[in-house]
C-alpha atoms as a PDB file:
ATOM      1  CA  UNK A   1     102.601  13.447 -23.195  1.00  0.00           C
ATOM      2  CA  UNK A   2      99.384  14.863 -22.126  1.00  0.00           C
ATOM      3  CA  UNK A   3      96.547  12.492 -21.111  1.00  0.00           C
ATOM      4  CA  UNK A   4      93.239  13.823 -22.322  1.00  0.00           C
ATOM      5  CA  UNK A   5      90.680  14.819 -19.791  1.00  0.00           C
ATOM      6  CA  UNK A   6      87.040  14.533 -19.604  1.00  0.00           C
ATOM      7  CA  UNK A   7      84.441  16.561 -18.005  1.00  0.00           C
ATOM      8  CA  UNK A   8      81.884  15.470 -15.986  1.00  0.00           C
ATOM      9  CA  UNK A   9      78.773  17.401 -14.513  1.00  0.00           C
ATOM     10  CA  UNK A  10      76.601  17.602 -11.642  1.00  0.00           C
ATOM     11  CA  UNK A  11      73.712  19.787 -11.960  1.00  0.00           C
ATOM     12  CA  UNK A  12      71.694  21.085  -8.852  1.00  0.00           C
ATOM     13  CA  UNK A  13      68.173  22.285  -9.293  1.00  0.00           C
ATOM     14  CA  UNK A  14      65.044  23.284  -6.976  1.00  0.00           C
ATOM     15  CA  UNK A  15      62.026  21.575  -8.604  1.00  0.00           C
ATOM     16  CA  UNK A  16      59.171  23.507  -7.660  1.00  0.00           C
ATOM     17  CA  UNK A  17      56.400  20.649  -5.855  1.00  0.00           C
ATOM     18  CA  UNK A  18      55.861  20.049  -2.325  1.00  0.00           C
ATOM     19  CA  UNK A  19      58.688  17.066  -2.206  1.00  0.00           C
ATOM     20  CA  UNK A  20      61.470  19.630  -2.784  1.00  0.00           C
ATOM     21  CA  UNK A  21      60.046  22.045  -0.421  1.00  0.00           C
ATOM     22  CA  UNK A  22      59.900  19.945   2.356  1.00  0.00           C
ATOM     23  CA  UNK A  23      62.985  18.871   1.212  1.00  0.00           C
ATOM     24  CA  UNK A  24      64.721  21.806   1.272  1.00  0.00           C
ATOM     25  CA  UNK A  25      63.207  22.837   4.657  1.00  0.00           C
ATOM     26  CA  UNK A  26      64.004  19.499   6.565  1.00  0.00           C
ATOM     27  CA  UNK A  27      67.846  19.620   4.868  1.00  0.00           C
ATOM     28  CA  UNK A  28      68.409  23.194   5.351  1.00  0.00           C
ATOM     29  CA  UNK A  29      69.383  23.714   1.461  1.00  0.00           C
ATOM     30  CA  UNK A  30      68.199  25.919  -1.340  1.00  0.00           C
ATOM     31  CA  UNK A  31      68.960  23.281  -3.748  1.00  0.00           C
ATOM     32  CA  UNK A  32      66.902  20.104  -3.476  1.00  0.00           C
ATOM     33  CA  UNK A  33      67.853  17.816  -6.401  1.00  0.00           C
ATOM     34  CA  UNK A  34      71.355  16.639  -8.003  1.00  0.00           C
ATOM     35  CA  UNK A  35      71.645  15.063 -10.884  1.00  0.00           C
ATOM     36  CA  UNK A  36      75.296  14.401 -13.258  1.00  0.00           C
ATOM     37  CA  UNK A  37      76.081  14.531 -16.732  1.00  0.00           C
ATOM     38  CA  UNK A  38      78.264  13.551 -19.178  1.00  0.00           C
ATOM     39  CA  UNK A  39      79.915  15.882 -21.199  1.00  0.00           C
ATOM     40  CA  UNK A  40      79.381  14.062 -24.954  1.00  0.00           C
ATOM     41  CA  UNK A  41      75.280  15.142 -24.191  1.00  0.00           C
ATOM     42  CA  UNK A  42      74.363  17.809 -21.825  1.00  0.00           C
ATOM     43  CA  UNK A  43      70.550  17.076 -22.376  1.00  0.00           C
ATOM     44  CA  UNK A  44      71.080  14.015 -20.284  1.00  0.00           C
ATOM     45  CA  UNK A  45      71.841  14.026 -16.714  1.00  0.00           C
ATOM     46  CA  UNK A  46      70.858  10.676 -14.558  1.00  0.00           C
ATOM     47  CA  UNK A  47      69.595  10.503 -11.402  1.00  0.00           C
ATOM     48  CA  UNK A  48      66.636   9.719  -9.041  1.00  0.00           C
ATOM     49  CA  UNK A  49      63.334  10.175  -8.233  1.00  0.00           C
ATOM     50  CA  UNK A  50      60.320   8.661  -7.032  1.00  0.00           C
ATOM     51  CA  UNK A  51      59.727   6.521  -9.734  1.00  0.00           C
ATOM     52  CA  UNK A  52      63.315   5.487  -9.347  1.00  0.00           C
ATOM     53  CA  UNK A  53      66.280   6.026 -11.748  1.00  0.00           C
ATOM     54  CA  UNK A  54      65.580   8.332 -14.285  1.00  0.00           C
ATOM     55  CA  UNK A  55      67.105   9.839 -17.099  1.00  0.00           C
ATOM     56  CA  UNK A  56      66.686  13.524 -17.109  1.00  0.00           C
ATOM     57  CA  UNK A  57      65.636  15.401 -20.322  1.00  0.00           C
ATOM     58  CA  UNK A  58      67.012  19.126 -19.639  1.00  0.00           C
ATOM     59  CA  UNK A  59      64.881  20.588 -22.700  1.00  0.00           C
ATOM     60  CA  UNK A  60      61.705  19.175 -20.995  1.00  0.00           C
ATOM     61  CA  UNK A  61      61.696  21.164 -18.301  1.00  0.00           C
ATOM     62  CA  UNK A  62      61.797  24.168 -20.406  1.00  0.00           C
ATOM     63  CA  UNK A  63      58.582  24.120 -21.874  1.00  0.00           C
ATOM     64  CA  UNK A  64      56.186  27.244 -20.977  1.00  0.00           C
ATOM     65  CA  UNK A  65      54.138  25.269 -17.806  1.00  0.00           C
ATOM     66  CA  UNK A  66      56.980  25.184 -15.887  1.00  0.00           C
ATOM     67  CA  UNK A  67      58.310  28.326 -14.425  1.00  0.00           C
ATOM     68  CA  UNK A  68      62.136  28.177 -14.856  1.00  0.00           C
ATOM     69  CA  UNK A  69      63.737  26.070 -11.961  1.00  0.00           C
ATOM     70  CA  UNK A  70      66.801  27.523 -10.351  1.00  0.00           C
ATOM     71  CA  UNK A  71      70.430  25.535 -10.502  1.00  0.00           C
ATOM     72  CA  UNK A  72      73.642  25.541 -10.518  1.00  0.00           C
ATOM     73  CA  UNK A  73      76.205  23.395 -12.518  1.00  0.00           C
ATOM     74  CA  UNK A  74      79.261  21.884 -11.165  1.00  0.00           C
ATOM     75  CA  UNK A  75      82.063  20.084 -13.275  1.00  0.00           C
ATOM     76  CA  UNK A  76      85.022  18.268 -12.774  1.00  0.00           C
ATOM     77  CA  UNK A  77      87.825  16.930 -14.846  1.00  0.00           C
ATOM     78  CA  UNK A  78      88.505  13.372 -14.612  1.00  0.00           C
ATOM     79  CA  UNK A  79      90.969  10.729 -16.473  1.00  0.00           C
ATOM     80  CA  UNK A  80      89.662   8.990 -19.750  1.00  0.00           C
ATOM     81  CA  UNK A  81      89.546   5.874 -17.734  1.00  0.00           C
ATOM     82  CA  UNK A  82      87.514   7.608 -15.006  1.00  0.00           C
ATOM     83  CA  UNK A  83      85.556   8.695 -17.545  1.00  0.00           C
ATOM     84  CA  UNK A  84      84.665   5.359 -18.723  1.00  0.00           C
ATOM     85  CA  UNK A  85      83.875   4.276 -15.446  1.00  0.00           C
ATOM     86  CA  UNK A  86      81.098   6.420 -14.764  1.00  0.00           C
ATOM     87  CA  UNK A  87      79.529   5.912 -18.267  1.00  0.00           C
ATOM     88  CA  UNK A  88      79.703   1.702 -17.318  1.00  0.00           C
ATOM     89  CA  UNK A  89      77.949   2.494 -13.792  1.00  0.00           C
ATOM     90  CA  UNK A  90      75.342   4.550 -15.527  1.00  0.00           C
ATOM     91  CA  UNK A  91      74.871   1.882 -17.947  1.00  0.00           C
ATOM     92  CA  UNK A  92      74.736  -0.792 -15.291  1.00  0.00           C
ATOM     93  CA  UNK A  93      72.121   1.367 -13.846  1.00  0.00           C
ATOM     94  CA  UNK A  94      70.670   1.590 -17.101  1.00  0.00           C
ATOM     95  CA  UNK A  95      70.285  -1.977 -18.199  1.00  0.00           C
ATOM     96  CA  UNK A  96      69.140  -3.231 -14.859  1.00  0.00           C
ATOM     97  CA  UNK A  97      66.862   0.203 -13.892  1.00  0.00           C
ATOM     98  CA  UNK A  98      63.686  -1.891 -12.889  1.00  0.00           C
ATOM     99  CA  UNK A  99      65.462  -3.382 -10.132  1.00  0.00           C
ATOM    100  CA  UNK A 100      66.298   0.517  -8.455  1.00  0.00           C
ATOM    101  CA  UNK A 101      63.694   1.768  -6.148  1.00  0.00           C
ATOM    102  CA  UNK A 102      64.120   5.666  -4.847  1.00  0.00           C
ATOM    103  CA  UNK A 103      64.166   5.942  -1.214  1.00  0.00           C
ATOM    104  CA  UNK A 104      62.728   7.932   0.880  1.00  0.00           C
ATOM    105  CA  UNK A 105      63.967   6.272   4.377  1.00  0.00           C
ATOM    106  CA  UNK A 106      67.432   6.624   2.914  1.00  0.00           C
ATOM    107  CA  UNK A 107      66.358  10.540   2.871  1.00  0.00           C
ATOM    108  CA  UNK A 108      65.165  10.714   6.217  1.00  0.00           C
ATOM    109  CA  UNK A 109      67.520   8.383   7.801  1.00  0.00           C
ATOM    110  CA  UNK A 110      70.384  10.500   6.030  1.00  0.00           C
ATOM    111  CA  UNK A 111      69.008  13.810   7.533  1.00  0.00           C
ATOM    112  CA  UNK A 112      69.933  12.106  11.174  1.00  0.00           C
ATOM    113  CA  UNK A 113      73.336  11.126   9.936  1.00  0.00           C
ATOM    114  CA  UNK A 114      72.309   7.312  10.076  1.00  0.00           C
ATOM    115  CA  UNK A 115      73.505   6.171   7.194  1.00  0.00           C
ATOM    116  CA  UNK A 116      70.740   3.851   5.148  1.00  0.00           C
ATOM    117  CA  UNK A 117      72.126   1.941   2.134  1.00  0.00           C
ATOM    118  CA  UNK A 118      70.408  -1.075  -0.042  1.00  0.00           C
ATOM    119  CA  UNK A 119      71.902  -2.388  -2.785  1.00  0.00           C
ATOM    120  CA  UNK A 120      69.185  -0.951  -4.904  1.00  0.00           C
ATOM    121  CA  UNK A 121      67.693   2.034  -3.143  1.00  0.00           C
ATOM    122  CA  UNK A 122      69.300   5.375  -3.285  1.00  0.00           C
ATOM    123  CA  UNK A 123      67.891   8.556  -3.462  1.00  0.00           C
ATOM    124  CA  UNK A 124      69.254  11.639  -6.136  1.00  0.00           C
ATOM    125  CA  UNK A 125      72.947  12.786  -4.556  1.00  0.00           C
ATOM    126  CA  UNK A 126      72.855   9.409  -2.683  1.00  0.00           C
ATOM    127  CA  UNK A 127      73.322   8.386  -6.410  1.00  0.00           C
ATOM    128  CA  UNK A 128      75.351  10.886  -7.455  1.00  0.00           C
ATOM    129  CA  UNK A 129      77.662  10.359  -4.698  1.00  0.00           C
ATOM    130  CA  UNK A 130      77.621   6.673  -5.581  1.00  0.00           C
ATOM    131  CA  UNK A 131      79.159   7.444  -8.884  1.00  0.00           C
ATOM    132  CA  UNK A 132      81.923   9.561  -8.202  1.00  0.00           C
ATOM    133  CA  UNK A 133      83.301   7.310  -5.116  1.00  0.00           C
ATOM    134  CA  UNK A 134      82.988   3.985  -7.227  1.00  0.00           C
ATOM    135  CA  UNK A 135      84.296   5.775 -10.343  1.00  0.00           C
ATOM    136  CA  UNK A 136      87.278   7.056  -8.015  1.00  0.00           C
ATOM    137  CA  UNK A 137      86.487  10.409  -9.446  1.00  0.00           C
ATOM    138  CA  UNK A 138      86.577  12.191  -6.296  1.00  0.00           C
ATOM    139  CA  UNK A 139      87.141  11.558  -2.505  1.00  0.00           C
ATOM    140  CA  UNK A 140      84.565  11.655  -0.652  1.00  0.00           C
ATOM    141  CA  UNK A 141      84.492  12.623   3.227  1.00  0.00           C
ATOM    142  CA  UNK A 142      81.598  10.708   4.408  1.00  0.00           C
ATOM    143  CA  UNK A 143      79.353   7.737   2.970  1.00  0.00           C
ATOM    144  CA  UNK A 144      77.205   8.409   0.372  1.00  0.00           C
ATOM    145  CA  UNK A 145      74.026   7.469   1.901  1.00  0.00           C
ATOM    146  CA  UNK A 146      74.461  11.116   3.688  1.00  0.00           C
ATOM    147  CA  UNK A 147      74.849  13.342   0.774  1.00  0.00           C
ATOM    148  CA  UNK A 148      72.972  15.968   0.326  1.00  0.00           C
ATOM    149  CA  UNK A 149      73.134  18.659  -2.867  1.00  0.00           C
ATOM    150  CA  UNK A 150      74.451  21.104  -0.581  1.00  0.00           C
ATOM    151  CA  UNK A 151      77.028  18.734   0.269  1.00  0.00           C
ATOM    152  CA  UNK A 152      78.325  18.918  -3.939  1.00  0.00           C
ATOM    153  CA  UNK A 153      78.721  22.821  -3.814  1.00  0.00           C
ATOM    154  CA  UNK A 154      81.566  22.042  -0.801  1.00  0.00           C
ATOM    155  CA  UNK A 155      84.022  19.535  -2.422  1.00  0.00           C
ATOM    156  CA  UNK A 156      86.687  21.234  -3.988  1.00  0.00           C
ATOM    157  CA  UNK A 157      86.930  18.725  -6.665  1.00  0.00           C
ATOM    158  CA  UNK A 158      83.847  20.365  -8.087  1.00  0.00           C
ATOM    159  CA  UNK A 159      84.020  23.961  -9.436  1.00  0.00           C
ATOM    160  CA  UNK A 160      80.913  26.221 -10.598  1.00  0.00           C
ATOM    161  CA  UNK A 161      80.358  26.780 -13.809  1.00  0.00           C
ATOM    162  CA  UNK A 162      76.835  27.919 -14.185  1.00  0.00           C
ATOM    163  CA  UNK A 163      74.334  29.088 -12.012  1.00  0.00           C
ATOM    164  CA  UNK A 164      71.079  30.726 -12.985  1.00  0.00           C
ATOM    165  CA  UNK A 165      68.323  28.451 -14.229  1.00  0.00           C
ATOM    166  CA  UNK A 166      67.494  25.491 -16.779  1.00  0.00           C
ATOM    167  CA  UNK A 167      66.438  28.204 -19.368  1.00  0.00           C
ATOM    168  CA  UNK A 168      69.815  30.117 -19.135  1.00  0.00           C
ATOM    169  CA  UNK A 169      71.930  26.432 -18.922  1.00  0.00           C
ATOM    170  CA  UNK A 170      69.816  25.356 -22.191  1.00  0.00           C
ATOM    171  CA  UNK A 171      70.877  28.573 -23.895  1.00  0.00           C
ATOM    172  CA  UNK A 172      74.950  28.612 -22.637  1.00  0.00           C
ATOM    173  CA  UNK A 173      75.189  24.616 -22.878  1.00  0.00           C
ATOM    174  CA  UNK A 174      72.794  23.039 -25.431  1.00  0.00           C
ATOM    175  CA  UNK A 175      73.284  23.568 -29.220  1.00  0.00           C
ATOM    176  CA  UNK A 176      69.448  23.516 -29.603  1.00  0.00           C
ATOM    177  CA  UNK A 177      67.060  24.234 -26.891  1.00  0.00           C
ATOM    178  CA  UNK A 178      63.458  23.200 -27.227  1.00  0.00           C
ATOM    179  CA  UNK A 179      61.641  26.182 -26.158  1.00  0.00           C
ATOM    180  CA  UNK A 180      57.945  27.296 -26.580  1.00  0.00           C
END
């Protein structure tokens, strides 16, 4: 008997303000933000940001004052069970996401491979990273406090499946993009 798989998602963008191109600059990577998704809602990836954990909405970004931000999607197959354990650390994060502050010492820190972790700081693919080593999705070679989105497009759990940007992942992925 089969088990049934799962499909999780980790999206990669370049946001276009001065954060991400300093960002981008200091970390050497054309991709400045990472973000993952479930597969039951592609709308929806988690992550964070300066106001701390956030929950994405793709279809915002694709209204007509933002030029179209570049990415690339990544998936992976995981167990049902695994599956379930990243949608119970999201919703931990979830239910408790005033106590989460975004980091940007963990950032810097990171970029001299001194690892910086809090129990409640993290920064975007600090986060990401998070969830895939306590999910057991992955292995990861390193801690998480020193990933970077460049560091997703390496792991050979992870295989491309989109690259272009959010307009063109709204149109292959999301039944109903909000466009204007």
């Amino acid at each position: 008997m089969k088990h049934k798989t799962r499909k999780v998602y980790i999206l990669l963008t370049r946001l276009h303000d001065f954060g991400s191109r300093a960002a981008g600059f200091f970390a050497s990577c054309y991709y400045t933000h990472s973000s993952i998704g479930l597969e039951e809602d592609m709308n929806i990836f988690y992550s964070f940001m300066v106001n701390g954990f956030v929950e994405e909405d793709v279809s915002r970004f694709l209204r007509s004052k933002f030029k179209p931000f570049p990415c690339q999607l990544y998936e992976i197959e995981v167990s049902e069970e695994v599956y379930d354990k990243i949608k119970a650390i999201i919703n931990e994060f979830k239910v408790n996401k005033k106590l989460y502050r975004y980091t940007k010492l963990g950032v810097l820190s990171g970029l001299f491979w001194i690892p910086r972790q809090r129990k409640y700081e993290f920064f975007c693919s600090h986060f990401v990273a998070h969830v895939l080593k306590k999910s057991n999705a992955v292995k990861l070679k390193k801690n998480t406090a020193l990933y970077f989105p460049r560091d997703f497009k390496k792991h050979s759990g992870l295989s491309l499946s989109f690259q272009g940007n959010l307009r063109g992942f709204a149109n292959k992925f999301l039944t109903k993009p909000e466009t204007v």
